[in-house]
PDB file of N, CA and C in Angstrom:
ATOM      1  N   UNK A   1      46.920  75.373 190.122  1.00  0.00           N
ATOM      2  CA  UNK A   1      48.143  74.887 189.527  1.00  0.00           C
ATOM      3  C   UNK A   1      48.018  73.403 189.159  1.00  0.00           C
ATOM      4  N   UNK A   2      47.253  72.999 189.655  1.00  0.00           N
ATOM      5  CA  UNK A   2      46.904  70.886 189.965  1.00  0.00           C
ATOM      6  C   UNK A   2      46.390  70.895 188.458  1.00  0.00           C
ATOM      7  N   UNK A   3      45.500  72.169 188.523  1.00  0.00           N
ATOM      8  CA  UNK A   3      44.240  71.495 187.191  1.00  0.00           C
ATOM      9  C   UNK A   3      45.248  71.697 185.850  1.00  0.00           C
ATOM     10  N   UNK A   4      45.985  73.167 185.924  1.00  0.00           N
ATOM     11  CA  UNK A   4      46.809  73.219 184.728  1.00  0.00           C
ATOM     12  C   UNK A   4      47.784  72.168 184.515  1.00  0.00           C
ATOM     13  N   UNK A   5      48.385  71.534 185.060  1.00  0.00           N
ATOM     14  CA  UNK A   5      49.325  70.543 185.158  1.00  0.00           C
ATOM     15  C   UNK A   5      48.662  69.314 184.468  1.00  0.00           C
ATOM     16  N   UNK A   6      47.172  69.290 185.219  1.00  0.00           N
ATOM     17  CA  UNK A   6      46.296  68.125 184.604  1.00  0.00           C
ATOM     18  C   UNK A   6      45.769  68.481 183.216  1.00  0.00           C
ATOM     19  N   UNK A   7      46.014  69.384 182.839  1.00  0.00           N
ATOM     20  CA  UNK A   7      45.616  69.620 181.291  1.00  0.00           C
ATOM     21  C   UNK A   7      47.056  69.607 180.390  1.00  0.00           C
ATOM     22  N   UNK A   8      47.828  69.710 180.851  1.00  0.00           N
ATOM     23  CA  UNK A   8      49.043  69.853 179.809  1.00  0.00           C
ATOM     24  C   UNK A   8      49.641  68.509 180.105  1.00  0.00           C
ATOM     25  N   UNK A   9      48.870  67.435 180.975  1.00  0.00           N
ATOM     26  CA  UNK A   9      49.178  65.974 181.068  1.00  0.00           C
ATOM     27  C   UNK A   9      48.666  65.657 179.824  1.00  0.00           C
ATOM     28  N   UNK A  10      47.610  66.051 179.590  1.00  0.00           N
ATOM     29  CA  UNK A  10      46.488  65.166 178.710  1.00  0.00           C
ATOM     30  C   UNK A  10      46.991  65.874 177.222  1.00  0.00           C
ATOM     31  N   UNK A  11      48.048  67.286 177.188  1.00  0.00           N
ATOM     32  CA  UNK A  11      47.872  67.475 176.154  1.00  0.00           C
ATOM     33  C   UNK A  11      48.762  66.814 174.962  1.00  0.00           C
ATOM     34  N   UNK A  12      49.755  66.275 176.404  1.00  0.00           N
ATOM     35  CA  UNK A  12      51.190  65.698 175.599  1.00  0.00           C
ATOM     36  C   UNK A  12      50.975  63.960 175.190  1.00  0.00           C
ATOM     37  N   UNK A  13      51.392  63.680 174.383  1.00  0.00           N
ATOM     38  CA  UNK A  13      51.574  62.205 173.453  1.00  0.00           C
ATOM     39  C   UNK A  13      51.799  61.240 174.262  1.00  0.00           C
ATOM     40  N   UNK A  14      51.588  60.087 174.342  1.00  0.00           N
ATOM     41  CA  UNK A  14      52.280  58.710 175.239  1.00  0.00           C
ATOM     42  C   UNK A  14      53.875  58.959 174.843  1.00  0.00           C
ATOM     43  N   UNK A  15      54.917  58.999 176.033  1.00  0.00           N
ATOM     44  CA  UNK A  15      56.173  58.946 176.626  1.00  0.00           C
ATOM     45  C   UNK A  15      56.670  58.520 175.258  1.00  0.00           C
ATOM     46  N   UNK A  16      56.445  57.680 174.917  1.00  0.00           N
ATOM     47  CA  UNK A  16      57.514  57.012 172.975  1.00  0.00           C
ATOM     48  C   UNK A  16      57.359  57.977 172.256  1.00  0.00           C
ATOM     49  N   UNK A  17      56.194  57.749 172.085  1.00  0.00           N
ATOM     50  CA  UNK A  17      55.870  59.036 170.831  1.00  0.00           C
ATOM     51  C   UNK A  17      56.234  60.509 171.191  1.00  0.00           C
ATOM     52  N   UNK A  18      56.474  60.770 172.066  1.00  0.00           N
ATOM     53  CA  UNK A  18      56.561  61.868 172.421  1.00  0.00           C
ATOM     54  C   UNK A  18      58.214  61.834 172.154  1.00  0.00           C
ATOM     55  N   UNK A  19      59.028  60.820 173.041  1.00  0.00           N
ATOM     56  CA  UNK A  19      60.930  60.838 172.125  1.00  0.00           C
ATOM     57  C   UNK A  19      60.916  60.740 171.307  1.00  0.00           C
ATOM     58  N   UNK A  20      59.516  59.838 170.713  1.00  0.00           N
ATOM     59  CA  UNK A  20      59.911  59.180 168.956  1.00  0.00           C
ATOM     60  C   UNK A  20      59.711  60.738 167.974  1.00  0.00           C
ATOM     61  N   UNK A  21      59.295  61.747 168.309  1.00  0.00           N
ATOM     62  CA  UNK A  21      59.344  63.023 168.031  1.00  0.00           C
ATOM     63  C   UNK A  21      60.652  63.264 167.921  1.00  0.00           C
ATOM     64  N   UNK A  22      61.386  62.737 168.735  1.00  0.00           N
ATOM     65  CA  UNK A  22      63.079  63.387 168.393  1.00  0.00           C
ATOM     66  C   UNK A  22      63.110  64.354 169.757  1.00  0.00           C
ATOM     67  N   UNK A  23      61.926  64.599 170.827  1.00  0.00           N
ATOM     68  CA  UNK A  23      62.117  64.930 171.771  1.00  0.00           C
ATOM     69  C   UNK A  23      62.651  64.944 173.234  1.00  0.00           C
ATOM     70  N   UNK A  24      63.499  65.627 174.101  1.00  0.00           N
ATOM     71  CA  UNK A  24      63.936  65.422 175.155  1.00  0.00           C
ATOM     72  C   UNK A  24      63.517  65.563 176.302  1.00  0.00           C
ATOM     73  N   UNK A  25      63.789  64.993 177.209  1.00  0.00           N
ATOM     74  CA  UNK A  25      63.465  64.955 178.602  1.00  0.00           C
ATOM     75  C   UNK A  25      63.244  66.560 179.063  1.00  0.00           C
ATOM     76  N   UNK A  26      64.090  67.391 178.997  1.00  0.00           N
ATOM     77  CA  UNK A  26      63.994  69.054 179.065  1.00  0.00           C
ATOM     78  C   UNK A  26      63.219  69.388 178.808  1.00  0.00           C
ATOM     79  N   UNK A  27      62.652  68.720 177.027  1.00  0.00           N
ATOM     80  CA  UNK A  27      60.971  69.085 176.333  1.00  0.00           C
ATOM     81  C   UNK A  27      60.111  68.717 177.043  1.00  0.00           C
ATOM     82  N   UNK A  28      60.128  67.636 177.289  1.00  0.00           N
ATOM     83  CA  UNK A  28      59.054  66.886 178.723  1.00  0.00           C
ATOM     84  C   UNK A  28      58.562  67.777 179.465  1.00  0.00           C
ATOM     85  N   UNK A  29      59.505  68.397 180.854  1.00  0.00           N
ATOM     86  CA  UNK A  29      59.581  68.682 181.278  1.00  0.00           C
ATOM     87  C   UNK A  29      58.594  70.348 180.896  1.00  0.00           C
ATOM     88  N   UNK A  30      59.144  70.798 180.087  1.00  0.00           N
ATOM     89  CA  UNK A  30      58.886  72.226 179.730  1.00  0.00           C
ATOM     90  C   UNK A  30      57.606  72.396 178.856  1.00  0.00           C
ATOM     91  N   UNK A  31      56.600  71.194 178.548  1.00  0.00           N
ATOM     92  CA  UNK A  31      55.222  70.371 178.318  1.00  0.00           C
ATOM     93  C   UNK A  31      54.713  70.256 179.521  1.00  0.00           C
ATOM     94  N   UNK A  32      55.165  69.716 180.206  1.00  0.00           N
ATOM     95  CA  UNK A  32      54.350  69.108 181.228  1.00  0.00           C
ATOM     96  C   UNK A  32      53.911  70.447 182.295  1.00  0.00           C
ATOM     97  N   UNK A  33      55.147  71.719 182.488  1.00  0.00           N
ATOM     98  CA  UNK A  33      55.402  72.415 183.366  1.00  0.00           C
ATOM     99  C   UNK A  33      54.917  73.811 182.502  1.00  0.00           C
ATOM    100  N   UNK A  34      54.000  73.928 181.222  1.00  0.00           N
ATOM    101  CA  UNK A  34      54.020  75.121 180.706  1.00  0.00           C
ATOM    102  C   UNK A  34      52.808  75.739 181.361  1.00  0.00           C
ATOM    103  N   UNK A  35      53.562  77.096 181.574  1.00  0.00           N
ATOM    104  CA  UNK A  35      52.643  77.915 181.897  1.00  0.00           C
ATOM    105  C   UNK A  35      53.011  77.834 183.500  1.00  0.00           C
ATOM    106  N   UNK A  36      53.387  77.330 184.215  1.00  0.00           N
ATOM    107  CA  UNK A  36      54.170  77.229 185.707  1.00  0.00           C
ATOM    108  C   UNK A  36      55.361  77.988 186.048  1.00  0.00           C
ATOM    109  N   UNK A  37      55.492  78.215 186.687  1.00  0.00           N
ATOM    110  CA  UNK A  37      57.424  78.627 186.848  1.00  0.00           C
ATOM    111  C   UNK A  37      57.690  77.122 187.879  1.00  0.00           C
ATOM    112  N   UNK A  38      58.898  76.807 187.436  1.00  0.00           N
ATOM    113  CA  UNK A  38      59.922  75.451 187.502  1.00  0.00           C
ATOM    114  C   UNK A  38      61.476  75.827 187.375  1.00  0.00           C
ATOM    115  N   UNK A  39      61.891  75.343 188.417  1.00  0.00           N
ATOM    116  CA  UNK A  39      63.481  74.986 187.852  1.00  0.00           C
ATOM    117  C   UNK A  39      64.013  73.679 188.443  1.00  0.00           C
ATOM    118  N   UNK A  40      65.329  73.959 187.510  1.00  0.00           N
ATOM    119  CA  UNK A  40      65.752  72.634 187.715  1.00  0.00           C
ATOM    120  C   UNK A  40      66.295  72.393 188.939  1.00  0.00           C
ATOM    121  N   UNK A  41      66.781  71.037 189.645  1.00  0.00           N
ATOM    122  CA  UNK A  41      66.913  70.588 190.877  1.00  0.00           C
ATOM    123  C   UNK A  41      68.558  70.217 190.439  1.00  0.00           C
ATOM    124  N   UNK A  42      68.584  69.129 189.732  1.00  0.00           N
ATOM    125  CA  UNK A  42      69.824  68.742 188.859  1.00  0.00           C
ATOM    126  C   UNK A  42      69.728  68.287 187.462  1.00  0.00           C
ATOM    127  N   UNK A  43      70.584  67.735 187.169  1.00  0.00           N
ATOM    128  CA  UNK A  43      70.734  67.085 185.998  1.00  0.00           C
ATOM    129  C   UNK A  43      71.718  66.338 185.530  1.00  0.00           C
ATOM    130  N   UNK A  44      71.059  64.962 185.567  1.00  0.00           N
ATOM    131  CA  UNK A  44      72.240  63.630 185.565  1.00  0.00           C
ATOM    132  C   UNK A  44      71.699  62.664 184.209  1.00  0.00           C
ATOM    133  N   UNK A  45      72.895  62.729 183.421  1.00  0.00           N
ATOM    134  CA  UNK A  45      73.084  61.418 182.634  1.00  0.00           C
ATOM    135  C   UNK A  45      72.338  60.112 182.727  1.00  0.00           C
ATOM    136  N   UNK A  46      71.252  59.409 182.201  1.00  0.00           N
ATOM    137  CA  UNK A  46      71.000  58.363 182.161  1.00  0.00           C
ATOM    138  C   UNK A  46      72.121  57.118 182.137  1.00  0.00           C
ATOM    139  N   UNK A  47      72.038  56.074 182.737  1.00  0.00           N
ATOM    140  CA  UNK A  47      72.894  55.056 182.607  1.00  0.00           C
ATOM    141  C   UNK A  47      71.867  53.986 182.588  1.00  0.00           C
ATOM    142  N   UNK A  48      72.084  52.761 181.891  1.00  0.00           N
ATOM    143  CA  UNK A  48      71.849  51.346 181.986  1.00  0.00           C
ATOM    144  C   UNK A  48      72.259  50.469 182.833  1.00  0.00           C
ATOM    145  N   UNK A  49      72.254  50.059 184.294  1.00  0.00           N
ATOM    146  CA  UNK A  49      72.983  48.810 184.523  1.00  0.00           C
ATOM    147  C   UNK A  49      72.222  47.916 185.103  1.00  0.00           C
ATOM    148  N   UNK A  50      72.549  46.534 184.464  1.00  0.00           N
ATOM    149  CA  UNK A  50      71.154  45.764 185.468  1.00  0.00           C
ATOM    150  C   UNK A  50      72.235  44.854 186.544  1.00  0.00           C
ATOM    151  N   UNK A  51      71.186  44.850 187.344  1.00  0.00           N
ATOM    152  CA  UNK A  51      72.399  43.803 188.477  1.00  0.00           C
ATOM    153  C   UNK A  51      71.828  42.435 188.753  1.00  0.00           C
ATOM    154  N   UNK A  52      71.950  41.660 187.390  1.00  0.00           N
ATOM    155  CA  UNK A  52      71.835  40.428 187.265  1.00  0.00           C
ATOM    156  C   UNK A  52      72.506  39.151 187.068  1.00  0.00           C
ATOM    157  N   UNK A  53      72.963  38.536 188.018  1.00  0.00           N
ATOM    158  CA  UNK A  53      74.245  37.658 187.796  1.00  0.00           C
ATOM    159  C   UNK A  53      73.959  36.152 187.941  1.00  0.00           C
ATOM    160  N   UNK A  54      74.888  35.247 187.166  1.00  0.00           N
ATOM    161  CA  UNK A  54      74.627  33.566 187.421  1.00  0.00           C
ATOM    162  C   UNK A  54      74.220  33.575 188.651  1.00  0.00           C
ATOM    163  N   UNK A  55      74.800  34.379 189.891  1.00  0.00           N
ATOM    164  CA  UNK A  55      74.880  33.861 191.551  1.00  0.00           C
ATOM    165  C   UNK A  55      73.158  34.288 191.911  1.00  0.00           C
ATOM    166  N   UNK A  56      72.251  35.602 191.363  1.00  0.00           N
ATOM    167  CA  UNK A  56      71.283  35.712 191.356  1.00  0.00           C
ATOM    168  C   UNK A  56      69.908  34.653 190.641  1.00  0.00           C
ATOM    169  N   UNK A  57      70.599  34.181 189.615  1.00  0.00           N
ATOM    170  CA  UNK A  57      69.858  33.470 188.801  1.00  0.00           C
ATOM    171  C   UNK A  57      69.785  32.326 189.556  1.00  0.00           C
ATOM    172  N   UNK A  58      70.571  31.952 190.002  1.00  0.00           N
ATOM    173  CA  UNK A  58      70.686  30.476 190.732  1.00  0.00           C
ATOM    174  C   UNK A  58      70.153  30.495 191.854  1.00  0.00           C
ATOM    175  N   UNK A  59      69.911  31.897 192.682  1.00  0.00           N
ATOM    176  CA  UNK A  59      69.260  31.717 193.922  1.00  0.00           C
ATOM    177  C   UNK A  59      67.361  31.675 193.765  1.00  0.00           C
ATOM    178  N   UNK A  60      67.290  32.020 192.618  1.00  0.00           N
ATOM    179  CA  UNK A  60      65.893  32.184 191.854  1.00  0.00           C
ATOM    180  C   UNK A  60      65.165  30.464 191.442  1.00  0.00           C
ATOM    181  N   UNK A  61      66.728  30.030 190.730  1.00  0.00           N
ATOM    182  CA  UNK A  61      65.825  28.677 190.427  1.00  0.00           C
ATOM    183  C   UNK A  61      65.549  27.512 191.508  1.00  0.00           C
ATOM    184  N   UNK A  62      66.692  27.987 192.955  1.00  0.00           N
ATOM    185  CA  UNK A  62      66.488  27.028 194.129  1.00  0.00           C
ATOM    186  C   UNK A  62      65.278  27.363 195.023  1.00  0.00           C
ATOM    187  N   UNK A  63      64.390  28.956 194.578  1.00  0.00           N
ATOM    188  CA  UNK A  63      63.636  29.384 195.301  1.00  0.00           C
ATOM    189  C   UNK A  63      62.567  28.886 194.534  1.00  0.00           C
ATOM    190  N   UNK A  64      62.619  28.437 193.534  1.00  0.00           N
ATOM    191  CA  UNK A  64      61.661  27.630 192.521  1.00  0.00           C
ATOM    192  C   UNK A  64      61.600  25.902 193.767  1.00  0.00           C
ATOM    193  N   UNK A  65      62.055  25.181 193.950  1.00  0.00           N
ATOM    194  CA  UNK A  65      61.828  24.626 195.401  1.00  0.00           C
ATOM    195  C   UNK A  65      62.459  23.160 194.614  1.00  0.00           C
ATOM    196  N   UNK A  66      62.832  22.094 195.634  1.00  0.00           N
ATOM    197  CA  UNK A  66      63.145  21.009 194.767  1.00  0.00           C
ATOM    198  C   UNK A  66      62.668  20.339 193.545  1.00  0.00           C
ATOM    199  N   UNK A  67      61.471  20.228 194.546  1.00  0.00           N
ATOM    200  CA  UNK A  67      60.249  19.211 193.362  1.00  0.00           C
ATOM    201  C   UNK A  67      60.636  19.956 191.822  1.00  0.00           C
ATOM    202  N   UNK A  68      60.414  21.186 192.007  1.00  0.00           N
ATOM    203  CA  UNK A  68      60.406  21.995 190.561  1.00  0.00           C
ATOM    204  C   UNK A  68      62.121  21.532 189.930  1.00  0.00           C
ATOM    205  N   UNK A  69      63.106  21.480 190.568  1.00  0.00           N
ATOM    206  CA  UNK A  69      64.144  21.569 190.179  1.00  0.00           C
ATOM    207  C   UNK A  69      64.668  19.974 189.948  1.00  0.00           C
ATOM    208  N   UNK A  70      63.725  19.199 190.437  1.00  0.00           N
ATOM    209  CA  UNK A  70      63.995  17.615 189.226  1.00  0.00           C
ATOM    210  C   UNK A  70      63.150  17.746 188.539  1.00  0.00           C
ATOM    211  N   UNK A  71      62.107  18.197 188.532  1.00  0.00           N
ATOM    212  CA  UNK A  71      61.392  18.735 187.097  1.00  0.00           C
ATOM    213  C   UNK A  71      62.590  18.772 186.047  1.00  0.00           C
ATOM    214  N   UNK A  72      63.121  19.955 186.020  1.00  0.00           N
ATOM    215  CA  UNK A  72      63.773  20.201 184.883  1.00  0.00           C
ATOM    216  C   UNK A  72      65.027  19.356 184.990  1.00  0.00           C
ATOM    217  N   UNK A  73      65.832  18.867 185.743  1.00  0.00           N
ATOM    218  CA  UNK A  73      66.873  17.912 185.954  1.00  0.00           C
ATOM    219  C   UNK A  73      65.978  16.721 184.673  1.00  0.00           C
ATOM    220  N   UNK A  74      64.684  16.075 185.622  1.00  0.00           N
ATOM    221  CA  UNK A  74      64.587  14.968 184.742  1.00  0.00           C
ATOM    222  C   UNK A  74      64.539  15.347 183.199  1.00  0.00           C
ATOM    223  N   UNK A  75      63.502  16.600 183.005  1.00  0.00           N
ATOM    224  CA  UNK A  75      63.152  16.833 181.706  1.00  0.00           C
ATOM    225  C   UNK A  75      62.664  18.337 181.601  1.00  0.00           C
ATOM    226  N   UNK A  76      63.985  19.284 180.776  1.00  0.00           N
ATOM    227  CA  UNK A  76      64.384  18.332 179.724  1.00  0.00           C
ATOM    228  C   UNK A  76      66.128  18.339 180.260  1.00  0.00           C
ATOM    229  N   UNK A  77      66.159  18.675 181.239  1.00  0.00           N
ATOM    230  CA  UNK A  77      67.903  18.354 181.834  1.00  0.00           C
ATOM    231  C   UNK A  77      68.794  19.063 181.813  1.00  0.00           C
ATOM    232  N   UNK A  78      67.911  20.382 181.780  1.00  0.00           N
ATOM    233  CA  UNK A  78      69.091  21.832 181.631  1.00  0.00           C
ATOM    234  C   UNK A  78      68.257  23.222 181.826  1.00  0.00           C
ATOM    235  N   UNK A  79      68.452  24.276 182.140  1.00  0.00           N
ATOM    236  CA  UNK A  79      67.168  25.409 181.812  1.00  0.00           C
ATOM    237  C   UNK A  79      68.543  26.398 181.236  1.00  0.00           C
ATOM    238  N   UNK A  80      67.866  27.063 180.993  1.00  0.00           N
ATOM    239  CA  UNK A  80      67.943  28.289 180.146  1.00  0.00           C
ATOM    240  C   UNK A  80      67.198  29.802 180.643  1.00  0.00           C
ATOM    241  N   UNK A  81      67.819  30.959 181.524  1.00  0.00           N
ATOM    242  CA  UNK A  81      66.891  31.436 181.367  1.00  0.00           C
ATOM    243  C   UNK A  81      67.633  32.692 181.202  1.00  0.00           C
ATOM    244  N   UNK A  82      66.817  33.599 180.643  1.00  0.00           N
ATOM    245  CA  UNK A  82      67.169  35.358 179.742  1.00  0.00           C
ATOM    246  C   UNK A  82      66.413  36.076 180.772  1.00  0.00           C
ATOM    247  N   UNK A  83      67.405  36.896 181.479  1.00  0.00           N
ATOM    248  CA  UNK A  83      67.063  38.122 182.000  1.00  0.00           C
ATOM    249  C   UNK A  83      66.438  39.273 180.994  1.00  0.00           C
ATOM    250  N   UNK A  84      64.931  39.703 181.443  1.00  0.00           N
ATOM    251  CA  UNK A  84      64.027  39.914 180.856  1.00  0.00           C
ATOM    252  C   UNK A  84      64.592  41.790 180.644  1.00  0.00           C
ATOM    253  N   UNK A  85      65.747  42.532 181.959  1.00  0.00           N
ATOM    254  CA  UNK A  85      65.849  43.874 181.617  1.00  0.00           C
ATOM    255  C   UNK A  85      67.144  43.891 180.493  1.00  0.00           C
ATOM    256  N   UNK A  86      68.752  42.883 180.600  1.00  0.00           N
ATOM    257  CA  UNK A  86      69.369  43.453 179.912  1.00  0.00           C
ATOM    258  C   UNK A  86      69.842  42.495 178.756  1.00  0.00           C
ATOM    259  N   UNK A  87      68.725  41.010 178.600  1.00  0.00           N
ATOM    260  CA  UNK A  87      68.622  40.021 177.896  1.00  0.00           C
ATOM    261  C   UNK A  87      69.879  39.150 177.747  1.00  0.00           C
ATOM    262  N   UNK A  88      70.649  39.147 178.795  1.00  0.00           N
ATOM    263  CA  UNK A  88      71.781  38.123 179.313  1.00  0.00           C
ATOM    264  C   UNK A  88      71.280  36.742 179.846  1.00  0.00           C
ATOM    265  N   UNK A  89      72.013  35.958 179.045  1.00  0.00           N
ATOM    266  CA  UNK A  89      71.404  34.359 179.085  1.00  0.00           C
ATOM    267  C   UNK A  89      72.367  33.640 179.738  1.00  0.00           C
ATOM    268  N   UNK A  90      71.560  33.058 181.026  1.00  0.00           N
ATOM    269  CA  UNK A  90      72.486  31.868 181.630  1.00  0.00           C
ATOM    270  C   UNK A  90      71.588  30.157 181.581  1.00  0.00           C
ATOM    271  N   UNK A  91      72.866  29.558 181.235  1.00  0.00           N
ATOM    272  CA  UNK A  91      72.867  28.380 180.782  1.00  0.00           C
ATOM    273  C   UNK A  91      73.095  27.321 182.074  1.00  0.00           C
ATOM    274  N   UNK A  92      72.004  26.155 182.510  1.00  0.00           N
ATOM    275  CA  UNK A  92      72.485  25.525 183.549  1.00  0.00           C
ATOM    276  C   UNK A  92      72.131  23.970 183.100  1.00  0.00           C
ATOM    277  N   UNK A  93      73.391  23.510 182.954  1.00  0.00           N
ATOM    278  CA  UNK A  93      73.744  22.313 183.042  1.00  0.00           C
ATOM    279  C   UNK A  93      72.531  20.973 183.704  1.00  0.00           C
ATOM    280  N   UNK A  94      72.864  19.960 182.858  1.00  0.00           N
ATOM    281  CA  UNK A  94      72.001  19.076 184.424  1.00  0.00           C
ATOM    282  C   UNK A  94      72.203  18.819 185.469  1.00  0.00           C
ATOM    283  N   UNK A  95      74.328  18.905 185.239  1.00  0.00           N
ATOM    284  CA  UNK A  95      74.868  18.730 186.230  1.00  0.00           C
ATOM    285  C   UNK A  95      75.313  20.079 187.334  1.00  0.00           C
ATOM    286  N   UNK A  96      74.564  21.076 186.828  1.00  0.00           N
ATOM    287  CA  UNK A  96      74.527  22.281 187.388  1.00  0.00           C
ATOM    288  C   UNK A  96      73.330  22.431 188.480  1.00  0.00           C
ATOM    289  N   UNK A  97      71.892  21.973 187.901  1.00  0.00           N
ATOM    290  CA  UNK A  97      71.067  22.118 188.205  1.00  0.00           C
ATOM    291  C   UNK A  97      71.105  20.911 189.286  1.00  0.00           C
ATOM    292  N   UNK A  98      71.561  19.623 189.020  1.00  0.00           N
ATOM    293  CA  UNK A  98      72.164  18.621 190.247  1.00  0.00           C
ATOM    294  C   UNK A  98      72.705  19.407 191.336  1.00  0.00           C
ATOM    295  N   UNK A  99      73.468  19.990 191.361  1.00  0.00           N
ATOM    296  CA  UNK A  99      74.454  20.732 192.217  1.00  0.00           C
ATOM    297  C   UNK A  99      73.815  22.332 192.825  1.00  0.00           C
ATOM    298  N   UNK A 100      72.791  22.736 192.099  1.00  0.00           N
ATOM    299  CA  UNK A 100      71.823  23.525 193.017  1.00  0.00           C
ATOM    300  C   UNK A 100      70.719  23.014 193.777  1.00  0.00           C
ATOM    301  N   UNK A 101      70.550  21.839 193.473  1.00  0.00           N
ATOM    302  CA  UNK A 101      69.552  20.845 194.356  1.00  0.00           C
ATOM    303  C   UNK A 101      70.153  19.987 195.446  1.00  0.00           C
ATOM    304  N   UNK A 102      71.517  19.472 195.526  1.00  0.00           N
ATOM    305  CA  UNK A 102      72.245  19.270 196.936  1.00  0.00           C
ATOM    306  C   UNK A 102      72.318  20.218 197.729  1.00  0.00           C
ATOM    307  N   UNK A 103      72.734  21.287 196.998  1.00  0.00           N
ATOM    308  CA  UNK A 103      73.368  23.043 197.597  1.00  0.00           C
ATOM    309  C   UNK A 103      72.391  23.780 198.800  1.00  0.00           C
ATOM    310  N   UNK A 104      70.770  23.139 197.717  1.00  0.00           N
ATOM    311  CA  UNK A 104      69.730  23.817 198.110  1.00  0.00           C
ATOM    312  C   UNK A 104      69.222  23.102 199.682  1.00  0.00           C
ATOM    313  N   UNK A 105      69.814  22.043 199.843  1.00  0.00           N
ATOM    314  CA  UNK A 105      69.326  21.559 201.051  1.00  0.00           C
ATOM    315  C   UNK A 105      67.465  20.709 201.189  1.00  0.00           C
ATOM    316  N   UNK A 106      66.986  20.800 199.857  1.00  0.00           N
ATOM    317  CA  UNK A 106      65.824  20.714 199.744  1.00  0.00           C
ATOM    318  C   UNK A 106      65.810  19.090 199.714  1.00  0.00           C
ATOM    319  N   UNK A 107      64.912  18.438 200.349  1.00  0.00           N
ATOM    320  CA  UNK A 107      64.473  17.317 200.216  1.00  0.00           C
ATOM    321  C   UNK A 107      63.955  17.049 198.366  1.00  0.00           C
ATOM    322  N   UNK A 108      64.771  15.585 198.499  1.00  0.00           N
ATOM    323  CA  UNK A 108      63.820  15.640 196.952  1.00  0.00           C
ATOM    324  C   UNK A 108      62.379  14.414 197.234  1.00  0.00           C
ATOM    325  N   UNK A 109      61.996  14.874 196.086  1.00  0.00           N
ATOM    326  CA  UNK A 109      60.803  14.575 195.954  1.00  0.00           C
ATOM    327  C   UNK A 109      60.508  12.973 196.441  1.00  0.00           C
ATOM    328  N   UNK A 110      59.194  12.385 196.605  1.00  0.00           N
ATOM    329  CA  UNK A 110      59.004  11.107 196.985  1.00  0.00           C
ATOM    330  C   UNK A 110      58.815   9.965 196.032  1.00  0.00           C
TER     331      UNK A 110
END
């Protein structure tokens, strides 16, 4: 059963091309599983949610450590950074990034 499975791996397209076919997850499934008996377990709706927030972002740039965080205080005096899964951009001040470097408890630099 291992080896057939391992041949109807190899027979199907890379994952895009294979939706970019206009194909579904069910098709997947019924590719990947031909020639097997399979059933289904469930079947749930895809959703999107990322759980990325200013309060996360900010614990990220204080874990970046002081030194790093007058880095960007001195220059260039603000960061910017885009969550890479649902491309939500938070914006931090100098006087933001001031106020995660007291917050942070971190010694500043010498």
């Amino acid at each position: 059963m291992v080896d057939r499975l391992i041949q109807n791996i190899r027979k199907i397209p890379m994952v895009t091309a294979f939706f970019r076919q206009g194909k579904t997850p069910e098709d997947l499934l019924a590719s990947l599983f031909s020639g097997m008996p399979y059933h289904w377990l469930a079947k749930k709706d895809l959703s999107f949610h990322c759980k990325c927030s200013r309060e996360r972002v900010e614990k990220i740039l204080v874990a970046l450590g002081g030194i790093e965080l007058e880095k960007m205080i001195a220059e260039p005096g603000e960061a910017d950074v885009t969550c890479e899964f649902c491309r939500t951009h938070y914006h931090f001040s100098r006087k933001d990034l001031e106020v995660l470097l007291l917050e942070s408890g971190q010694p500043a630099s010498a």
